[in-house]
N, C-alpha and C. Protein backbone atom coordinates (compact mmCIF):
# COMPACT_ATOMS: atom_id res chain seq x y z
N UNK A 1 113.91 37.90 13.51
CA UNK A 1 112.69 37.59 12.87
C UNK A 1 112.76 36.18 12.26
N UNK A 2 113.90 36.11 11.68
CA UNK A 2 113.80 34.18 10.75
C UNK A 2 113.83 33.52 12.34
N UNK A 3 114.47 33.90 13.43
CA UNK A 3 114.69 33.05 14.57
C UNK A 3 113.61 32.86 14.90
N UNK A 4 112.32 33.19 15.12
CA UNK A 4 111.55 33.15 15.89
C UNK A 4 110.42 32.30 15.03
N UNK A 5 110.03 31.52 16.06
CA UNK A 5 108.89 30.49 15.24
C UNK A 5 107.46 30.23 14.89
N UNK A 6 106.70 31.84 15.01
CA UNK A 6 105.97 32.53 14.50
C UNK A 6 105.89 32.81 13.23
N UNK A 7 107.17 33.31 12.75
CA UNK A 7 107.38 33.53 11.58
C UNK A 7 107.30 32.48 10.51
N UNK A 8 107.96 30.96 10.79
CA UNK A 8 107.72 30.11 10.35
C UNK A 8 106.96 29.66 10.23
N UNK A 9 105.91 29.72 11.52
CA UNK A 9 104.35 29.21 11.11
C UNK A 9 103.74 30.08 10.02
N UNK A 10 104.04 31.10 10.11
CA UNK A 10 103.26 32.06 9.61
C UNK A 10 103.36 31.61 7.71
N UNK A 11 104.98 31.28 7.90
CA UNK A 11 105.24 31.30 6.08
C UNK A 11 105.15 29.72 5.48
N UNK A 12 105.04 28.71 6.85
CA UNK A 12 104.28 27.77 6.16
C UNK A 12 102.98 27.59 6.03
N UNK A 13 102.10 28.16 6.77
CA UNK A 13 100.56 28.55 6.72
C UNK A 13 100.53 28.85 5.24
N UNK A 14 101.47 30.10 5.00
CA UNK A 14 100.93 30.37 3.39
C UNK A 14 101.76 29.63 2.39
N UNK A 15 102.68 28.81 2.60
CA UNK A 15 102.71 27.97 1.30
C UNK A 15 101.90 26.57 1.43
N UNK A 16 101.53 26.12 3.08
CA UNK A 16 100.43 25.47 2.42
C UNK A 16 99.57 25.92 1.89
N UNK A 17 98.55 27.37 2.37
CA UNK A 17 97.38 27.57 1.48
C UNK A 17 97.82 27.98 0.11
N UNK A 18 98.79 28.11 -0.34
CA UNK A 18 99.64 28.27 -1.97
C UNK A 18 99.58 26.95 -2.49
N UNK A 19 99.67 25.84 -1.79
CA UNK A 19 99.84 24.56 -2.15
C UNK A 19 98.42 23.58 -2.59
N UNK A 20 97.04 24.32 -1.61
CA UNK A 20 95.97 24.27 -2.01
C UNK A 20 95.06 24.99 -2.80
N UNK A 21 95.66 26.02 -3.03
CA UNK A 21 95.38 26.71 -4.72
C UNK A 21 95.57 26.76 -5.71
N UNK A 22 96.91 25.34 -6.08
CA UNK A 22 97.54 25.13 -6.66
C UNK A 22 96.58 23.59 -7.18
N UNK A 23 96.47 23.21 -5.96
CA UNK A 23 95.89 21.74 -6.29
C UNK A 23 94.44 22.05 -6.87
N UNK A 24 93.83 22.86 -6.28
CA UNK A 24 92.11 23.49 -6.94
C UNK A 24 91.31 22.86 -5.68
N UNK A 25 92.18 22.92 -4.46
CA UNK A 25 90.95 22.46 -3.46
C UNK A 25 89.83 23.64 -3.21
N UNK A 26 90.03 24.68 -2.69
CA UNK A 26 88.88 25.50 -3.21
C UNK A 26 87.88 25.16 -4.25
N UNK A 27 88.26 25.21 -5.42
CA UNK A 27 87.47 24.76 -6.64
C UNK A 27 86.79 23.45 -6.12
N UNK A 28 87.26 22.41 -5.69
CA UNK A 28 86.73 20.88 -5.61
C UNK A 28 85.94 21.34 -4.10
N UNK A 29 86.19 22.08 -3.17
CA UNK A 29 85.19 22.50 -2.05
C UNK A 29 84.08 23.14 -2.65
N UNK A 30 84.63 24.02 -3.52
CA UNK A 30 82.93 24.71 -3.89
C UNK A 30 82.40 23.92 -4.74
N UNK A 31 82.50 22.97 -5.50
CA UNK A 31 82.19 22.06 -6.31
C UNK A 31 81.52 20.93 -5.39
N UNK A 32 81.91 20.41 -3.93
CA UNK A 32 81.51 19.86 -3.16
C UNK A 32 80.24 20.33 -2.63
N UNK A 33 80.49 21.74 -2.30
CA UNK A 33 79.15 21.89 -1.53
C UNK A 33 78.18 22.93 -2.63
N UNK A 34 78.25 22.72 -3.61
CA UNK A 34 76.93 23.17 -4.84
C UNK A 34 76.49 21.64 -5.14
N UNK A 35 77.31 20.87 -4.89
CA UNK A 35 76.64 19.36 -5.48
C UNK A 35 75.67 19.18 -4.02
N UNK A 36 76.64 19.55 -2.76
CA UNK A 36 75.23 18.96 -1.82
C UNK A 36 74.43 19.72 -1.48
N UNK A 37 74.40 21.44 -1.38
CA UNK A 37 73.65 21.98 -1.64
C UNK A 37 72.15 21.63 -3.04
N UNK A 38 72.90 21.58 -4.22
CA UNK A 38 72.06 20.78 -4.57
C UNK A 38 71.47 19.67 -4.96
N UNK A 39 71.76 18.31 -3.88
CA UNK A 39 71.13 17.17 -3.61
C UNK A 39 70.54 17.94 -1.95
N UNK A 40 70.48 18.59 -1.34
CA UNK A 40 69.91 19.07 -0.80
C UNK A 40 68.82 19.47 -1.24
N UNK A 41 68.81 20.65 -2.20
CA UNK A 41 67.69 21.13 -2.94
C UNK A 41 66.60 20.50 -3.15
N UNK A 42 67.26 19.40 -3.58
CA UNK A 42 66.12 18.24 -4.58
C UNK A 42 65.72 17.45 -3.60
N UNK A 43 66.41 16.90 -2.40
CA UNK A 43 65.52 16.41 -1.28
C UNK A 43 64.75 17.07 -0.65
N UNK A 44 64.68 18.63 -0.37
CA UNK A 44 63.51 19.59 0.03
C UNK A 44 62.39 19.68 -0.90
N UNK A 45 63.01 19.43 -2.30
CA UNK A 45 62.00 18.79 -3.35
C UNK A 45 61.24 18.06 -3.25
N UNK A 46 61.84 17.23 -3.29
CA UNK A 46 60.91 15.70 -3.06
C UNK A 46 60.35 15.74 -1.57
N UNK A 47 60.85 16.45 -0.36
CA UNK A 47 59.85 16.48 0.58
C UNK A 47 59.25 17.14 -0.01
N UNK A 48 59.14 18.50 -0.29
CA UNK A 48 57.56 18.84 -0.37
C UNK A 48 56.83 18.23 -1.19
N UNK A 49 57.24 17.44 -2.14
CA UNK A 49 55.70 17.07 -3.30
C UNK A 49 55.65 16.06 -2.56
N UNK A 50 56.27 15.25 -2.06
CA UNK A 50 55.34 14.10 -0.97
C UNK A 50 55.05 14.68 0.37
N UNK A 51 54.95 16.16 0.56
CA UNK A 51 53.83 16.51 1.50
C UNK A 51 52.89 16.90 0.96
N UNK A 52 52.78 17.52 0.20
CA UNK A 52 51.51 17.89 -0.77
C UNK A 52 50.85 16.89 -1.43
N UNK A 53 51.86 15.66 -1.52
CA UNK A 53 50.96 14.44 -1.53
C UNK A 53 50.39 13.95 -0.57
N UNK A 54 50.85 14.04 0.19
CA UNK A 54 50.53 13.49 1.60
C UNK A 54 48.80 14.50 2.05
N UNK A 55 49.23 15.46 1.51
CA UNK A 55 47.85 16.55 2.07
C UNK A 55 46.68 16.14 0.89
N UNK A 56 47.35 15.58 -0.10
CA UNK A 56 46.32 15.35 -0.98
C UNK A 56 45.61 13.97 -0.55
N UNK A 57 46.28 13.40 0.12
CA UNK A 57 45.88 11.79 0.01
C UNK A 57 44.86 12.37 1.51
N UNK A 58 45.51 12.86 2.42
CA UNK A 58 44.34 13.09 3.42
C UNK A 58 43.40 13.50 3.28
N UNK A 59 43.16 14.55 2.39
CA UNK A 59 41.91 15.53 1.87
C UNK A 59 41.09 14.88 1.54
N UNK A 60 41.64 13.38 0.61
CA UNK A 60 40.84 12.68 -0.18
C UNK A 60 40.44 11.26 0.92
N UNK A 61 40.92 11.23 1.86
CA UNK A 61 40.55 10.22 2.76
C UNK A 61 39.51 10.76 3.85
N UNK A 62 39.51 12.29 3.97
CA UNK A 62 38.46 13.14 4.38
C UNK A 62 37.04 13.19 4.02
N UNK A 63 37.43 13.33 2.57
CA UNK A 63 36.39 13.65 2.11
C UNK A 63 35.39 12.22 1.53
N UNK A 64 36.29 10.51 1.88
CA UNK A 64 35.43 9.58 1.83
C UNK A 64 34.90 9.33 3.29
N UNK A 65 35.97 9.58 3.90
CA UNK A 65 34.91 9.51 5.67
C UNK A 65 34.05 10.09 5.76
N UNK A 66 33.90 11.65 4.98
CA UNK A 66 32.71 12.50 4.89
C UNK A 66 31.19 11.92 3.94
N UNK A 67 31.82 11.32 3.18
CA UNK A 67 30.65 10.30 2.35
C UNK A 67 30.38 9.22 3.56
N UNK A 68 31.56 8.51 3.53
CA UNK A 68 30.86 7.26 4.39
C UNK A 68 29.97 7.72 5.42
N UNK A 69 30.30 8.49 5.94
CA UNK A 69 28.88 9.05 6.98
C UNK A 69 27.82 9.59 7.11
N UNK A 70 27.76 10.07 5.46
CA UNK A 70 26.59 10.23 5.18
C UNK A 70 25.97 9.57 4.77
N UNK A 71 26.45 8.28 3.86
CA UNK A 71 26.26 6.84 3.98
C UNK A 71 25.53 6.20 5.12
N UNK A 72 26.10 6.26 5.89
CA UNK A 72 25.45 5.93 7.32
C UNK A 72 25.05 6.51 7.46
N UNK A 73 24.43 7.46 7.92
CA UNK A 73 23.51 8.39 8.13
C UNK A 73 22.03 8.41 7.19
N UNK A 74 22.10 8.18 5.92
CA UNK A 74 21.35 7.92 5.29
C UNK A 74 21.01 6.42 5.26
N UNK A 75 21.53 5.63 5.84
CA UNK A 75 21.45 3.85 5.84
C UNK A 75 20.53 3.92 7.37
N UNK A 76 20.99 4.46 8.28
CA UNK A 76 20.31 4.82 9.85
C UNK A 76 18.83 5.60 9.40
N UNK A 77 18.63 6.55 8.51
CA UNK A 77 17.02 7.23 8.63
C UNK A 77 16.50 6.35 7.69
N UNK A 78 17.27 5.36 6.65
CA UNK A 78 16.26 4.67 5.67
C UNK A 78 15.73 3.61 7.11
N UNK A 79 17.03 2.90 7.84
CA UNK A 79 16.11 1.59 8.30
C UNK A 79 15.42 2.38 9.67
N UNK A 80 15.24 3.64 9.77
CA UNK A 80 14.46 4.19 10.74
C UNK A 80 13.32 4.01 10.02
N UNK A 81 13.28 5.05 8.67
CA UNK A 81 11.60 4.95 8.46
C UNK A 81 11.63 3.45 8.25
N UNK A 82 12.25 2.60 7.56
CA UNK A 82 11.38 1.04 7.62
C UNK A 82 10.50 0.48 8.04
N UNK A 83 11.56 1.01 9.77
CA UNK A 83 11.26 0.23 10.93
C UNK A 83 9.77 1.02 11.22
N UNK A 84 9.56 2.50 11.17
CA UNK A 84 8.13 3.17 11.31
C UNK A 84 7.17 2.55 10.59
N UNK A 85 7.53 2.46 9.19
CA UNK A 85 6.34 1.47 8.22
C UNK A 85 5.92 0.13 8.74
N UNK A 86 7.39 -0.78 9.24
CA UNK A 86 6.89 -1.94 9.71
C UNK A 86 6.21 -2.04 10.79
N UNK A 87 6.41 -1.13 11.65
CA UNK A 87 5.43 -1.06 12.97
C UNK A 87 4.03 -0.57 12.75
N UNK A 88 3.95 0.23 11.54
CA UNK A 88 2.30 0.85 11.51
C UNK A 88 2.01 -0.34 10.93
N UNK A 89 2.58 -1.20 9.40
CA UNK A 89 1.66 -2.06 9.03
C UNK A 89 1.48 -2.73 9.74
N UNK A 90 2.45 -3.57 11.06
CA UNK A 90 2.03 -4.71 11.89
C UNK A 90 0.95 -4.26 13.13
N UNK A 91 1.00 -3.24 13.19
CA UNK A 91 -0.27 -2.82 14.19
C UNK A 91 -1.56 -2.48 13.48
N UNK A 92 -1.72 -2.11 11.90
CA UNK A 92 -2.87 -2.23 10.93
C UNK A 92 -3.03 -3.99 10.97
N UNK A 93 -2.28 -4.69 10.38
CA UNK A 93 -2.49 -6.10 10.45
C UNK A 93 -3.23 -6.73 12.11
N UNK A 94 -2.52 -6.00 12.98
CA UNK A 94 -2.86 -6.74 14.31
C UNK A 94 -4.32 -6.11 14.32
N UNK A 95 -4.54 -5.19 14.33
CA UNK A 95 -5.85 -4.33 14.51
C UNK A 95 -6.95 -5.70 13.82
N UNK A 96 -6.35 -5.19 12.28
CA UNK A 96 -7.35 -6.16 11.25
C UNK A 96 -7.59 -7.79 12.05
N UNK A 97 -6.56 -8.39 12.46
CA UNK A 97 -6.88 -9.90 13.19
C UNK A 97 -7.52 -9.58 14.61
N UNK A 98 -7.16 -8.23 15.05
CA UNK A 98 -7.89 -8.12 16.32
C UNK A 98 -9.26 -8.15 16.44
N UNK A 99 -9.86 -7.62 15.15
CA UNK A 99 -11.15 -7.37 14.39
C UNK A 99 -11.68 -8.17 13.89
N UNK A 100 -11.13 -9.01 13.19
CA UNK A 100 -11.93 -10.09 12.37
C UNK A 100 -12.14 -11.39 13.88
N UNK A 101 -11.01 -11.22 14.22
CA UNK A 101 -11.51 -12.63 15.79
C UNK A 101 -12.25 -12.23 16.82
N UNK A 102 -12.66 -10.66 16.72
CA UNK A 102 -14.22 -10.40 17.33
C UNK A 102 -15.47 -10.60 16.75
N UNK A 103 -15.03 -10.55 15.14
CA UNK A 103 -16.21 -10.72 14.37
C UNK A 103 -16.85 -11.93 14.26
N UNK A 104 -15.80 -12.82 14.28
CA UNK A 104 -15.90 -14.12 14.52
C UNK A 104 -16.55 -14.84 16.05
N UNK A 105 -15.91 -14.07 17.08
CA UNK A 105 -16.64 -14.44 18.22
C UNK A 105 -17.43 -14.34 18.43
N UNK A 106 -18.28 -12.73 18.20
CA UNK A 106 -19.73 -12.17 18.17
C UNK A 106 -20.74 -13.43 17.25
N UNK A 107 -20.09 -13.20 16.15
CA UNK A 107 -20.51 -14.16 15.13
C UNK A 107 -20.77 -15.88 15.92
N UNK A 108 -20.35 -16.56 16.20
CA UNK A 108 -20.17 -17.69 17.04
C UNK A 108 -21.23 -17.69 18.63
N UNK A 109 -21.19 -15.84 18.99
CA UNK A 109 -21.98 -15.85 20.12
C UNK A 109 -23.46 -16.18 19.49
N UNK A 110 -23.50 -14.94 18.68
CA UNK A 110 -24.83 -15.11 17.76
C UNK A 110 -25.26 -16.54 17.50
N UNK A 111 -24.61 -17.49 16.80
CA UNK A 111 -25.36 -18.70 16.53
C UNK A 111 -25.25 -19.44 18.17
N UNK A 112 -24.75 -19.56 19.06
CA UNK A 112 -24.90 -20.43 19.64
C UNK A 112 -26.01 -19.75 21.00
N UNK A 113 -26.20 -18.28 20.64
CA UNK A 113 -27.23 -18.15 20.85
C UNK A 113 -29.02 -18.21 20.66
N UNK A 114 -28.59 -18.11 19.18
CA UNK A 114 -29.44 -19.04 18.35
C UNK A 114 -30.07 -19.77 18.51
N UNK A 115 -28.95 -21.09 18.73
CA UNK A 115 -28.95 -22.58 18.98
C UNK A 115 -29.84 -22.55 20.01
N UNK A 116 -29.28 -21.83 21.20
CA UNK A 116 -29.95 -21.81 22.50
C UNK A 116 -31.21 -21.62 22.23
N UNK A 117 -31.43 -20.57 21.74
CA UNK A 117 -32.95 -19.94 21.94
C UNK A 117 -33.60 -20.90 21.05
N UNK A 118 -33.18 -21.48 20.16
CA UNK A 118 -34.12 -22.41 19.30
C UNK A 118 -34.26 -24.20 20.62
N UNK A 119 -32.93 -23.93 21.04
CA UNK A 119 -33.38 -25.64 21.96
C UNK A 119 -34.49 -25.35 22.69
N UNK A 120 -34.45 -23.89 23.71
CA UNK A 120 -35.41 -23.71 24.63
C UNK A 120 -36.84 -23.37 23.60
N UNK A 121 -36.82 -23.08 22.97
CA UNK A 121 -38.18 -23.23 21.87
C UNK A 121 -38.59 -24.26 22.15
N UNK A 122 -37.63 -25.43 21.29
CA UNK A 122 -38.26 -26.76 20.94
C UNK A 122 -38.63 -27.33 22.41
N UNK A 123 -37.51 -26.93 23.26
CA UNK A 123 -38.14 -27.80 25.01
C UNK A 123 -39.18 -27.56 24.79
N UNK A 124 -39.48 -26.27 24.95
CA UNK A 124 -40.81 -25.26 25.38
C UNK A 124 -41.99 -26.01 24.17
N UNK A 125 -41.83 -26.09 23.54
CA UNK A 125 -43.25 -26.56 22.66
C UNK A 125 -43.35 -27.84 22.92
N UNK A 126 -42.09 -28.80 23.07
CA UNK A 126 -42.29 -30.41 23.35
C UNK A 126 -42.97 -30.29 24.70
N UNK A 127 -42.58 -29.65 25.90
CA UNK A 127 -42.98 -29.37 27.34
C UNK A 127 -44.91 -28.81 27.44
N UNK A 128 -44.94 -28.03 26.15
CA UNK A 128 -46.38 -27.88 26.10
C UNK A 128 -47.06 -28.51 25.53
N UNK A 129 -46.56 -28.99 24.70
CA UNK A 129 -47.20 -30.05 23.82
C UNK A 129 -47.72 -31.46 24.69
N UNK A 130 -47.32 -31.81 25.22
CA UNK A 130 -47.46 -32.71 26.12
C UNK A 130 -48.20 -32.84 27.52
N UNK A 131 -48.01 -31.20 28.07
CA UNK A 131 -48.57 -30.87 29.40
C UNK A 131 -50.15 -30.67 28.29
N UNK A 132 -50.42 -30.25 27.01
CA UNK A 132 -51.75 -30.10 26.39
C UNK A 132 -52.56 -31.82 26.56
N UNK A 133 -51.31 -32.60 25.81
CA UNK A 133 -51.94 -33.79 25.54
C UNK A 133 -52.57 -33.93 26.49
N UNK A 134 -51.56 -33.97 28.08
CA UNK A 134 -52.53 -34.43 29.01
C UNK A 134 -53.56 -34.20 30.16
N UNK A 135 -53.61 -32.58 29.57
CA UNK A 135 -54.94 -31.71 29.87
C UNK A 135 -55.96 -32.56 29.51
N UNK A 136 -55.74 -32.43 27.36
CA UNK A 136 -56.99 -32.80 26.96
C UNK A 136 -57.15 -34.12 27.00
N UNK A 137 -56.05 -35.11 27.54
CA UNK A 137 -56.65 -36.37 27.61
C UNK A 137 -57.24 -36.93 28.61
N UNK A 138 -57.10 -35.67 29.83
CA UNK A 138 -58.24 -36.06 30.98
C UNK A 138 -59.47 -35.51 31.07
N UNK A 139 -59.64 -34.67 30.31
CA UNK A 139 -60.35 -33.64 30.13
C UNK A 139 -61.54 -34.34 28.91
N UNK A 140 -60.91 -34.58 27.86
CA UNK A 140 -61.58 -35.12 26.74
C UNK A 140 -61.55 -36.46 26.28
N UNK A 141 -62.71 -36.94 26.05
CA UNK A 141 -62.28 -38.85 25.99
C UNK A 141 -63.20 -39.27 24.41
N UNK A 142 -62.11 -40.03 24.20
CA UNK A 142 -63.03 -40.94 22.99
C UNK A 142 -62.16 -40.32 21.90
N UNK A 143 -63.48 -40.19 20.73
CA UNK A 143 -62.78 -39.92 19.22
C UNK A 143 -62.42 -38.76 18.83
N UNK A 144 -63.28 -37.94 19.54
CA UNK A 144 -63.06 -36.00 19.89
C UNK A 144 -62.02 -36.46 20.23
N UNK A 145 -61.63 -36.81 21.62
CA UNK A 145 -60.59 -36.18 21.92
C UNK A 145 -58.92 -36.54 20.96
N UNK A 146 -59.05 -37.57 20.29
CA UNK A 146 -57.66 -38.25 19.90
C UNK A 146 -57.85 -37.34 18.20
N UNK A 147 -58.92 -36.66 17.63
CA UNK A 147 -58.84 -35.45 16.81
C UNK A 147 -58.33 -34.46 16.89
N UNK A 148 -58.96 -33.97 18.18
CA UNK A 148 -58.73 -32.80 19.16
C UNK A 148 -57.04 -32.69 19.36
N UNK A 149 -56.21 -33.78 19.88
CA UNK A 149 -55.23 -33.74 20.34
C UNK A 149 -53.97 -33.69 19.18
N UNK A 150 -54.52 -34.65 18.00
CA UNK A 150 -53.79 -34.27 16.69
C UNK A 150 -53.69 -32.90 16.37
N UNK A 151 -54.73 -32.30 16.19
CA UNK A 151 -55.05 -30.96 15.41
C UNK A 151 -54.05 -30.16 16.55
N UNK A 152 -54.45 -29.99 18.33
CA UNK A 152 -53.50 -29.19 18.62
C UNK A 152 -52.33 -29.77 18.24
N UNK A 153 -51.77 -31.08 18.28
CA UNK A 153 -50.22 -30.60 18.36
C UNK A 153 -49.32 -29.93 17.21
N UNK A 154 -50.35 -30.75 15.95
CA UNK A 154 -49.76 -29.96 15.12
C UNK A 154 -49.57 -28.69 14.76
N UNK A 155 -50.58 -28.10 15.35
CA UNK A 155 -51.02 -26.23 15.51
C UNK A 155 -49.89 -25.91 16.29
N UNK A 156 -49.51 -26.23 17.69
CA UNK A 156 -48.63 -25.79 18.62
C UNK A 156 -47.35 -26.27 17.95
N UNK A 157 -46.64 -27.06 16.94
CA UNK A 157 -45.54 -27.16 16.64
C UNK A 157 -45.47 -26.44 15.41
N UNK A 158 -46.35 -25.68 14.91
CA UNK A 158 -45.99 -25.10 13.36
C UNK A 158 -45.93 -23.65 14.05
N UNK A 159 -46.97 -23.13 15.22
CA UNK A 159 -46.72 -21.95 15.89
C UNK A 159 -45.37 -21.83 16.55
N UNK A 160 -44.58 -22.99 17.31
CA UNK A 160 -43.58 -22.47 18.07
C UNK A 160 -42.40 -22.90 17.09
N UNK A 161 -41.89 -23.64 15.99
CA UNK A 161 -41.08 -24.05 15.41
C UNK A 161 -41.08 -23.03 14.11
């Protein structure tokens, strides 16, 4: 049994592990891994509150994209109706100039129809007035007639004027 070199492994196996229970490596191993166990801890820590920050900061970046678009959305139906107001008033305005530059034309037809009908008047009474004179001046001679011819014209220009 001492011959064989089993045995020796066997009984230095246990005075080294005698030799590390002696020193407190156990103790300084479990002391090792409660320290990184807990710096472990505290980094699962700190991940989660900076994911829960992280969920907070999105929620809140959610919920301004959710404004901003209603933002827009409400910026899009204001310059919609605008744009409806500006098109009815500019087609009330166009109407109104469409209207007043007929009124004006009619108006413009009117006098220069007027005009007309008063030139062809005045032709018309100068044209008779004259075709009279010289009815009655072949017709009528002497002092009658240059009476005669006063009295009509003035009669025929106060009738047609």
């Amino acid at each position: 049994m001492f011959s064989e070199p089993e045995f020796w492994v066997g009984v230095a196996f246990f005075i080294f592990v005698g030799v590390l229970i002696y020193m407190g490596v156990p103790g300084m191993m479990t002391k090792a891994l409660d320290e990184r166990a807990e710096r472990i801890s505290k980094e699962l820590a700190e991940a989660q509150k900076l994911r829960e920050e992280a969920q907070a900061l999105l929620a809140e970046y959610e919920r301004k994209r959710e404004e901003a678009e209603q933002v827009a959305a409400d910026i899009v139906a204001q310059a919609k109706t605008e744009a409806e107001a500006y098109a009815v008033e500019t087609r009330r305005k166009m109407a109104e100039t469409v209207e007043r530059r007929t009124a004006n034309a009619e108006q413009k037809i009117a006098q220069a129809e007027a005009q007309a009908i008063k030139e062809v008047r005045t032709t018309a009474s100068d044209l008779a007035i004259a075709a009279a004179a010289r009815i009655i001046a072949s017709e009528v001679k002497g002092e009658k007639a240059a009476k005669l011819v006063d009295t009509s014209i003035s009669t025929v220009k106060s009738q047609l004027n």
